[in-house]
Protein backbone atom coordinates (compact mmCIF):
# COMPACT_ATOMS: atom_id res chain seq x y z
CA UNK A 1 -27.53 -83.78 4.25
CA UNK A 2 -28.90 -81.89 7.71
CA UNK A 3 -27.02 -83.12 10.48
CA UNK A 4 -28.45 -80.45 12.84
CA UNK A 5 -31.09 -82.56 14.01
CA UNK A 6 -31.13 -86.23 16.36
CA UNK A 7 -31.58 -87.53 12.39
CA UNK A 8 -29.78 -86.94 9.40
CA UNK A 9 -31.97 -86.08 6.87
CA UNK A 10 -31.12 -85.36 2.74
CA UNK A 11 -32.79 -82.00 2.08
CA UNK A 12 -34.44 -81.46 -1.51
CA UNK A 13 -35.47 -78.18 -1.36
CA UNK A 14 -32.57 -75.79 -2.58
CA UNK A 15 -33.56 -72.73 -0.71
CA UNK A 16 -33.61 -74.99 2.92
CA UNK A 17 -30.02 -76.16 1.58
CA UNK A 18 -28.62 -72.77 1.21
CA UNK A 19 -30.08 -71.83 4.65
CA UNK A 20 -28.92 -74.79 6.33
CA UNK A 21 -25.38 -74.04 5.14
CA UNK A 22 -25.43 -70.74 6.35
CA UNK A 23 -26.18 -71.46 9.67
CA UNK A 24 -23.75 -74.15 9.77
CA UNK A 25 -21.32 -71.29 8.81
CA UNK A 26 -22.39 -69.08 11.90
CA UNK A 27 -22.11 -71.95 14.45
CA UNK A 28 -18.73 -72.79 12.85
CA UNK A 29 -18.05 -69.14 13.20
CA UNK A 30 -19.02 -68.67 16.49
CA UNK A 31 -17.56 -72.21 17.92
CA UNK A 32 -14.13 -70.72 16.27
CA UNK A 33 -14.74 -67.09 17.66
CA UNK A 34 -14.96 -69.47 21.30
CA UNK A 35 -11.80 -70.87 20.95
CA UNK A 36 -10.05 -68.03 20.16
CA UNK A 37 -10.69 -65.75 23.06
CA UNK A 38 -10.09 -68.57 25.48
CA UNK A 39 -6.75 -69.12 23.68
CA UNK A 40 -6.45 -65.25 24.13
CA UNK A 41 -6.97 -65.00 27.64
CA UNK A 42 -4.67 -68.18 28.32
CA UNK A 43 -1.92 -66.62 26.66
CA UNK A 44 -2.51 -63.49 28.54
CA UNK A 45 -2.24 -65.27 31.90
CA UNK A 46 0.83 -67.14 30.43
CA UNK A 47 2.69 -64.49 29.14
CA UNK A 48 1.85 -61.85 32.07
CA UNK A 49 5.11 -62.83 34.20
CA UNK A 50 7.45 -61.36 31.03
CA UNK A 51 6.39 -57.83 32.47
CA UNK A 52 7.17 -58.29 36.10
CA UNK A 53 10.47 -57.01 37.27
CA UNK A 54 11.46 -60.07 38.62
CA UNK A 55 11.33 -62.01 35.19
CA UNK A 56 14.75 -62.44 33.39
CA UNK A 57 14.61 -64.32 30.14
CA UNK A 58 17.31 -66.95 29.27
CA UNK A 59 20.07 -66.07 31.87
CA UNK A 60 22.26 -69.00 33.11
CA UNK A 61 22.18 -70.54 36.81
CA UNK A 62 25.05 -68.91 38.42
CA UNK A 63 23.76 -65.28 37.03
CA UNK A 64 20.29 -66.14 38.96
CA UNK A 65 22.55 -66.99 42.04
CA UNK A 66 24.33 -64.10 41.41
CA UNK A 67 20.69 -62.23 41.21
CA UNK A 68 19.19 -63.95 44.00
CA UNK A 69 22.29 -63.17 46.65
CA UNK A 70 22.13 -59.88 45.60
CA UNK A 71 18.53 -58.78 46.14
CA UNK A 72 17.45 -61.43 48.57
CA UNK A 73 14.35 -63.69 48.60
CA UNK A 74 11.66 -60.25 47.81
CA UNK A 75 9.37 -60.71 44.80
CA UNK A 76 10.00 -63.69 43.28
């Protein structure tokens, strides 16, 4: 079956099969290729705060008191 179209159609011909499949592949491919560098470049953005000075993983509320009394209200 050819979906590709505004109508399905059932395709006979074996050649037009194999070359229907194969660009079904390449849009797959490319849709795929699509979702991965925008899941790339969200991660990116999400993850960029880990390398800012100002970032401290896991510490407990009274040690980010303790941080923020001690340097202030400056970058972050």
């Amino acid at each position: 079956m050819d979906f590709s179209g505004h109508r399905s159609r059932i395709i006979e011909n074996p050649t037009e099969v194999l070359s229907v499949a194969v660009e079904e592949g390449l849009a797959w491919r490319l849709i795929l290729s699509i979702k991965a560098k925008c899941f790339l470049k969200i991660f990116i953005s999400t993850a960029i705060h880990r390398s800012q000075s100002w970032f401290h993983h896991k510490i407990s509320r009274e040690e980010a008191q303790r941080l923020i009394l001690q340097h202030g209200l400056v970058d972050g």
